[in-house]
PDB file of N, CA and C in Angstrom:
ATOM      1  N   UNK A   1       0.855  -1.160   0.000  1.00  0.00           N
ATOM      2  CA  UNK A   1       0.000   0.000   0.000  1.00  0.00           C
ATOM      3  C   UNK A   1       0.906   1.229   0.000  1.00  0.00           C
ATOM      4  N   UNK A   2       0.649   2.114  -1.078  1.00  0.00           N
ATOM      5  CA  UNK A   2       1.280   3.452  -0.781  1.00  0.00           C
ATOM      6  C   UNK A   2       0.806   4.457   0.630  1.00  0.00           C
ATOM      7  N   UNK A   3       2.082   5.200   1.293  1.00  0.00           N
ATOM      8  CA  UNK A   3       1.848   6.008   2.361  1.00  0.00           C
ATOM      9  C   UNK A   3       1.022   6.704   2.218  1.00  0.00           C
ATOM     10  N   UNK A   4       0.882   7.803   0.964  1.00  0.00           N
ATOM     11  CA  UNK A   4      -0.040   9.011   0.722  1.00  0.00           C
ATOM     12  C   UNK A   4       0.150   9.310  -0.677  1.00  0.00           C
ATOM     13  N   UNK A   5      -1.472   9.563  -0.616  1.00  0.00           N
ATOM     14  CA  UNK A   5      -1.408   9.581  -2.461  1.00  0.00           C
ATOM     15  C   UNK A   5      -1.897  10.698  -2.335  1.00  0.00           C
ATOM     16  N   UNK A   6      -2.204  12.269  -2.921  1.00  0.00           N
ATOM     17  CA  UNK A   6      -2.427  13.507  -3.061  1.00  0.00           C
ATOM     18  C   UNK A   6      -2.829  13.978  -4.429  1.00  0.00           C
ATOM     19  N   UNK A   7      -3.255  15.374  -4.075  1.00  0.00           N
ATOM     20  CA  UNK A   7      -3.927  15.378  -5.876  1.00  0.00           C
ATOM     21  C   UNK A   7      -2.787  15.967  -6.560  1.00  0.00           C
ATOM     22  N   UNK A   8      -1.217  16.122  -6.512  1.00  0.00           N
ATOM     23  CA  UNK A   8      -0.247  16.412  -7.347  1.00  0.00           C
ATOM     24  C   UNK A   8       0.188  14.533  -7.570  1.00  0.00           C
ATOM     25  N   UNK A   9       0.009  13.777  -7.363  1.00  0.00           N
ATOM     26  CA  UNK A   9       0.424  12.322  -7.458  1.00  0.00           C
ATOM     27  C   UNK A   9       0.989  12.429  -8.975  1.00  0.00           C
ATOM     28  N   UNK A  10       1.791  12.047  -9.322  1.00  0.00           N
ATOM     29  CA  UNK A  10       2.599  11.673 -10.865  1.00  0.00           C
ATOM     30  C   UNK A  10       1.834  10.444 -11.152  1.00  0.00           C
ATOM     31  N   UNK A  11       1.388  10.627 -12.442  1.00  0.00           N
ATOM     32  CA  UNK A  11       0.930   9.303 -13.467  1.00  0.00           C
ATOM     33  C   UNK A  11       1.863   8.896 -13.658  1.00  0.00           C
ATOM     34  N   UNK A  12       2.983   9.267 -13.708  1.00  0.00           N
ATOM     35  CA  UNK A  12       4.255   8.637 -14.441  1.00  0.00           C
ATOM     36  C   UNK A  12       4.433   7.155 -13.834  1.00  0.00           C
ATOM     37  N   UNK A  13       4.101   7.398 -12.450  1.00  0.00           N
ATOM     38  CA  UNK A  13       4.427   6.287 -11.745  1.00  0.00           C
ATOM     39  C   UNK A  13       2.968   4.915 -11.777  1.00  0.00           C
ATOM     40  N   UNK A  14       2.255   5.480 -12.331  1.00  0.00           N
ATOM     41  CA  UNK A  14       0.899   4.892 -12.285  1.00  0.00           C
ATOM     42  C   UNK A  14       0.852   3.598 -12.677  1.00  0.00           C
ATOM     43  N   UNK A  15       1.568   3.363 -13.768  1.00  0.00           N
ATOM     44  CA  UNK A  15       1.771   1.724 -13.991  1.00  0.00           C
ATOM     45  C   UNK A  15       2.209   0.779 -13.223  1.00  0.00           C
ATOM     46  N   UNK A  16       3.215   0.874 -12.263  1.00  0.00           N
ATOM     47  CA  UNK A  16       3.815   0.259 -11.131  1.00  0.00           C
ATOM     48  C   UNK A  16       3.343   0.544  -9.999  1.00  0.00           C
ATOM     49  N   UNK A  17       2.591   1.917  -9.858  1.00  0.00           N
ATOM     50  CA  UNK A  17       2.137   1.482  -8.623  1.00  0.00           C
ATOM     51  C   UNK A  17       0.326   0.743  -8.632  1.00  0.00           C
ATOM     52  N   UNK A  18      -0.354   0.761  -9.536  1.00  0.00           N
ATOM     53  CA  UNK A  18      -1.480  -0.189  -9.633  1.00  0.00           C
ATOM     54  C   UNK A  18      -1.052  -1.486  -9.666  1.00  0.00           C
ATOM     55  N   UNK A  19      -0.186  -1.607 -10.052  1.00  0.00           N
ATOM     56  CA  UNK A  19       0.730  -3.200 -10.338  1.00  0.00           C
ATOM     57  C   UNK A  19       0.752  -3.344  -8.985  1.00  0.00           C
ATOM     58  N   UNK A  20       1.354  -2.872  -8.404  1.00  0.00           N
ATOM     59  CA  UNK A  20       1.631  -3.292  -7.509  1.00  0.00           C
ATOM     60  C   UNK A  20       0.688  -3.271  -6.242  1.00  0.00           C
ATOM     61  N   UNK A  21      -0.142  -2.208  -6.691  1.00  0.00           N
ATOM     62  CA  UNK A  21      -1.892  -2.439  -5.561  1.00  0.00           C
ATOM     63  C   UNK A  21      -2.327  -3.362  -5.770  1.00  0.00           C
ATOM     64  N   UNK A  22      -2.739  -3.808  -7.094  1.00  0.00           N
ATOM     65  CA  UNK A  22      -3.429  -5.035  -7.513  1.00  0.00           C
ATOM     66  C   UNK A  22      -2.758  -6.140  -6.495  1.00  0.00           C
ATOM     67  N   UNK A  23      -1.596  -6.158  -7.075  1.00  0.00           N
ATOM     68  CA  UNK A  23      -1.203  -7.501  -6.754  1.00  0.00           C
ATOM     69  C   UNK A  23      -1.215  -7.863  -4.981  1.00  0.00           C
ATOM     70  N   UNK A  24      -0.992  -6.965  -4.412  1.00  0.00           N
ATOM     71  CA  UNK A  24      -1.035  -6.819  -2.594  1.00  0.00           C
ATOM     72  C   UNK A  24      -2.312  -6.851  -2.574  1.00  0.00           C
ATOM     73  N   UNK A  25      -3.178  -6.290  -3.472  1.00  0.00           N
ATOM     74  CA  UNK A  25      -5.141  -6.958  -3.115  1.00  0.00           C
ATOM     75  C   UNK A  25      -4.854  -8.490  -3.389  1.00  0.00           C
ATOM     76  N   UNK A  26      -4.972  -8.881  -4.103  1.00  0.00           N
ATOM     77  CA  UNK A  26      -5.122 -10.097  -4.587  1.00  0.00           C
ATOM     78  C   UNK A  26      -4.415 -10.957  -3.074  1.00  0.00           C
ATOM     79  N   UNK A  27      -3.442 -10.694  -3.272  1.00  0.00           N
ATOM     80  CA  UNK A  27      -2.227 -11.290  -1.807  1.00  0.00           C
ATOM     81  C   UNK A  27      -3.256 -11.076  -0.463  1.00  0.00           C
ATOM     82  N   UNK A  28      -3.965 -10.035  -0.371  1.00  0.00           N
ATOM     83  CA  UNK A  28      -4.637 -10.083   0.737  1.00  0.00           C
ATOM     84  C   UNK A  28      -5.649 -10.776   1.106  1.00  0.00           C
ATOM     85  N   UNK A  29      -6.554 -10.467  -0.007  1.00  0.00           N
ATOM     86  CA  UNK A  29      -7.934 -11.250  -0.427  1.00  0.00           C
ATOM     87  C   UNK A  29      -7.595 -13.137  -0.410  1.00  0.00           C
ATOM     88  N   UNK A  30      -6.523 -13.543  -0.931  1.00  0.00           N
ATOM     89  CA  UNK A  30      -6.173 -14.940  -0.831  1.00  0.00           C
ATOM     90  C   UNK A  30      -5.853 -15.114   0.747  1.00  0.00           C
ATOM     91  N   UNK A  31      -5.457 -14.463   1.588  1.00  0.00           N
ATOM     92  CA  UNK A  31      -5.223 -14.525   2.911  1.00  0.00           C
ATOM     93  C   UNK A  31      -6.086 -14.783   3.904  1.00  0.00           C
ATOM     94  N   UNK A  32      -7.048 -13.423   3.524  1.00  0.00           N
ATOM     95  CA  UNK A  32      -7.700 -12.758   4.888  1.00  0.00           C
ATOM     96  C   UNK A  32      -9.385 -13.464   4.097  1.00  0.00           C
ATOM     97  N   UNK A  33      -9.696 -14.656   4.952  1.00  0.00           N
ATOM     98  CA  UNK A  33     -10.919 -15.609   4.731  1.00  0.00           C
ATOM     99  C   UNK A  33     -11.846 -14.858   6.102  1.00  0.00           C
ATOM    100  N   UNK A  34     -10.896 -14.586   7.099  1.00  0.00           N
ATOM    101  CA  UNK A  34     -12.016 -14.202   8.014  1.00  0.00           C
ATOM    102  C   UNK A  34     -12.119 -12.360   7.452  1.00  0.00           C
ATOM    103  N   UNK A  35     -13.316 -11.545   8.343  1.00  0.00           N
ATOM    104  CA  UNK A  35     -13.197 -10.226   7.820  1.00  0.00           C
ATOM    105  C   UNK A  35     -13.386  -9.593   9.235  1.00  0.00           C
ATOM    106  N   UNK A  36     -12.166  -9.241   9.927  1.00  0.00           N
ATOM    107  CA  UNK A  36     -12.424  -8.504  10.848  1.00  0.00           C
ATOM    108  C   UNK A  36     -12.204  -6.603  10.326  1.00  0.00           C
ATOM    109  N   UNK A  37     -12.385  -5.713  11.042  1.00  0.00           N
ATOM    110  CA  UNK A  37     -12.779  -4.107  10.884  1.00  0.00           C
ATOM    111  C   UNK A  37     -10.721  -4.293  10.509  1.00  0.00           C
ATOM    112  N   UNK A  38     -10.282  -4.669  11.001  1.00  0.00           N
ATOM    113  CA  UNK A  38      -8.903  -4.089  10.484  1.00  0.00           C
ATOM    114  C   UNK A  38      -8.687  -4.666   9.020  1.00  0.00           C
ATOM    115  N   UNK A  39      -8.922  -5.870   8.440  1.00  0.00           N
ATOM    116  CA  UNK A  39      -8.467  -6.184   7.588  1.00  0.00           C
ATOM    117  C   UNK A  39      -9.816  -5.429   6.359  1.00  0.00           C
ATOM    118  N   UNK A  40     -11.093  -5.556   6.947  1.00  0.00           N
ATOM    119  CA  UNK A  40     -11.629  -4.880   6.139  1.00  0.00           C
ATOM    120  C   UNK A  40     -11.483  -3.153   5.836  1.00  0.00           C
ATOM    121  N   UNK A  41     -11.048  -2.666   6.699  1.00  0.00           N
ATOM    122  CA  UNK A  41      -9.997  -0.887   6.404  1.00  0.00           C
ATOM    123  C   UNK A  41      -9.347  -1.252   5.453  1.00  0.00           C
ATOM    124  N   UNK A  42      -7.821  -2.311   5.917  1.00  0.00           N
ATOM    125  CA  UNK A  42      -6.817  -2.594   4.951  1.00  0.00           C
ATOM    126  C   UNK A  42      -7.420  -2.669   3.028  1.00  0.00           C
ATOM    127  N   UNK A  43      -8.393  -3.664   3.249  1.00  0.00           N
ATOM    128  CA  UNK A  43      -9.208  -3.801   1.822  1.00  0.00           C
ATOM    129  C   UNK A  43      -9.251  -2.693   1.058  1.00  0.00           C
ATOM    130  N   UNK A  44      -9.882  -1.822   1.851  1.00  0.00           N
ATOM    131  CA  UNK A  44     -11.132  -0.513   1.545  1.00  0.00           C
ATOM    132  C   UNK A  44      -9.590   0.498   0.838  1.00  0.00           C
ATOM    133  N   UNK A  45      -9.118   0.734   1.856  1.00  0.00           N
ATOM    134  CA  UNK A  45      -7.327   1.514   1.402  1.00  0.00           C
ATOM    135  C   UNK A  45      -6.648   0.829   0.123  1.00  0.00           C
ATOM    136  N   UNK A  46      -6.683  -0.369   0.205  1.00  0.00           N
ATOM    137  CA  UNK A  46      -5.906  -0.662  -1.549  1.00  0.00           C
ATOM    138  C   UNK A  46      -7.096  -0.187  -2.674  1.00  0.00           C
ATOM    139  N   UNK A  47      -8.331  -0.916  -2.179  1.00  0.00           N
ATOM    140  CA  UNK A  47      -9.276  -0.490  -3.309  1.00  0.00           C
ATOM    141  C   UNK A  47      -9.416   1.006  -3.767  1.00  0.00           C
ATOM    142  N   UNK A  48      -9.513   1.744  -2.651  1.00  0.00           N
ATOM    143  CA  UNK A  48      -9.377   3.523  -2.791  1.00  0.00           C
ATOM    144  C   UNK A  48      -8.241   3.955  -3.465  1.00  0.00           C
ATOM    145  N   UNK A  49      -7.088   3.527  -3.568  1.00  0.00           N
ATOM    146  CA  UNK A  49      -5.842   4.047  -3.387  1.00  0.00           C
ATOM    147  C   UNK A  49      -6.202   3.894  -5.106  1.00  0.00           C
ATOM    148  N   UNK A  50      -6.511   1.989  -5.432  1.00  0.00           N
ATOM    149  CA  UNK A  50      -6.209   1.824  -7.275  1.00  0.00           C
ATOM    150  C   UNK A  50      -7.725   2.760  -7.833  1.00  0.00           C
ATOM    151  N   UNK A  51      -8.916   3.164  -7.248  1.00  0.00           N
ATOM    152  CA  UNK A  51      -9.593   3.768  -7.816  1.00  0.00           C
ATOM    153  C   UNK A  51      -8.925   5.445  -7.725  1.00  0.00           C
ATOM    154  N   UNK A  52      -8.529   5.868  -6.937  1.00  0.00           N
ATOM    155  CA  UNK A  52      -7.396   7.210  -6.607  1.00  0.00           C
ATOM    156  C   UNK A  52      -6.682   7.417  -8.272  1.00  0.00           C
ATOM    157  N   UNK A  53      -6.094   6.165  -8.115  1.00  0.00           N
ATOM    158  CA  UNK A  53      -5.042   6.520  -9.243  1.00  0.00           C
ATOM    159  C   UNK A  53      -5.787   6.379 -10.620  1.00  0.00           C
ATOM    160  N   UNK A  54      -6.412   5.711 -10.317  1.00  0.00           N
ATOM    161  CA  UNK A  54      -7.191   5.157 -11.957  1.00  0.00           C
ATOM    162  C   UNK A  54      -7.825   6.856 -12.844  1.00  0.00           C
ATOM    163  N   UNK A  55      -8.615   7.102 -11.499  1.00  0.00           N
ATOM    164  CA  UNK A  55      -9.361   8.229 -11.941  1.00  0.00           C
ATOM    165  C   UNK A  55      -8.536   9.618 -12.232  1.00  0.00           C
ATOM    166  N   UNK A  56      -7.680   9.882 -11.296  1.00  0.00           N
ATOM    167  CA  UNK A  56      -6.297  11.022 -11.510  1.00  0.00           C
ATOM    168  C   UNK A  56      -5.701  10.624 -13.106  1.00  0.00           C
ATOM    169  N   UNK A  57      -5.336   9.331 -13.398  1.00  0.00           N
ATOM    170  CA  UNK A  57      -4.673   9.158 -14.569  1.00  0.00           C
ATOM    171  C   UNK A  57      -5.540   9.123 -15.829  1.00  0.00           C
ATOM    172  N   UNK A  58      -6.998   8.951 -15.447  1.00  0.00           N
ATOM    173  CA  UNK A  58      -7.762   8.282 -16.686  1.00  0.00           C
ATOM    174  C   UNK A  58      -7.308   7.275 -17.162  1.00  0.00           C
ATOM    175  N   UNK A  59      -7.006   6.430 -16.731  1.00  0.00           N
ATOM    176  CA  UNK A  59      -6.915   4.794 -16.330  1.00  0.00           C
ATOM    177  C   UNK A  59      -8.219   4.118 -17.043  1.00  0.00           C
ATOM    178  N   UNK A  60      -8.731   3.397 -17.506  1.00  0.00           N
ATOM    179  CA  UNK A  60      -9.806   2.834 -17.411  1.00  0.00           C
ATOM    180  C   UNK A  60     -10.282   1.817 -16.185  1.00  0.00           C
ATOM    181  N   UNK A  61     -10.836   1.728 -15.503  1.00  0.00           N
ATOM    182  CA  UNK A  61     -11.381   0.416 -14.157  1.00  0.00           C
ATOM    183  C   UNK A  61     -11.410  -0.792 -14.653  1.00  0.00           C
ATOM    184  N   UNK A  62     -10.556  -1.676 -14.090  1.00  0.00           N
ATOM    185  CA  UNK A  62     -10.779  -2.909 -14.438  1.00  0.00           C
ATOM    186  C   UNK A  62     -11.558  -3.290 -12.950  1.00  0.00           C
ATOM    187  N   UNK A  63     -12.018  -4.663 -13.265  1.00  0.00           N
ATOM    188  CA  UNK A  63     -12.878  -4.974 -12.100  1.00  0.00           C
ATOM    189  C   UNK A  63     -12.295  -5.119 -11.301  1.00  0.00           C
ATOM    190  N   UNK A  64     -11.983  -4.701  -9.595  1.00  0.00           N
ATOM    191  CA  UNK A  64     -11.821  -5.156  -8.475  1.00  0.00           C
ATOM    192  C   UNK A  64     -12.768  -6.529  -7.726  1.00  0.00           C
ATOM    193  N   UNK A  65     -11.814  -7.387  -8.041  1.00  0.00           N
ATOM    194  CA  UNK A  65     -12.428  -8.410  -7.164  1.00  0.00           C
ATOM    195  C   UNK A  65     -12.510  -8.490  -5.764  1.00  0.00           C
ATOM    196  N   UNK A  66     -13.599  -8.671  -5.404  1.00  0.00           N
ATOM    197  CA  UNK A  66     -14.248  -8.442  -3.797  1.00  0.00           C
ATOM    198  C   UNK A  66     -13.884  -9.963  -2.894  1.00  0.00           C
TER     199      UNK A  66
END
């Protein structure tokens, strides 16, 4: 998960860092079977973070799997 994402955030970096949200969702979601309030925050923060960037870059949304 990135520290802080802001509305000057660089697209430049946008390819690697969705890469790399995705993939820490996915890593989490295969993990975390139970859903307690912390891991469901954790969720909510990667999902925000790749919709953050998607929309700043004009990204198109691919589906987030739940």
């Amino acid at each position: 998960m990135l520290d802080q994402l802001e509305s000057n955030y660089d697209c430049a970096n946008a390819g690697s860092d969705l890469h790399s949200l995705k993939q820490e969702l996915e890593q989490f979601q295969g993990q975390a079977a139970s859903s307690d309030n912390e891991q469901e925050e954790h969720r909510n923060r990667l999902e925000n973070q790749i919709r953050f960037i998607e929309n700043k870059c004009s990204i198109p949304s691919e589906h987030i799997p739940k």
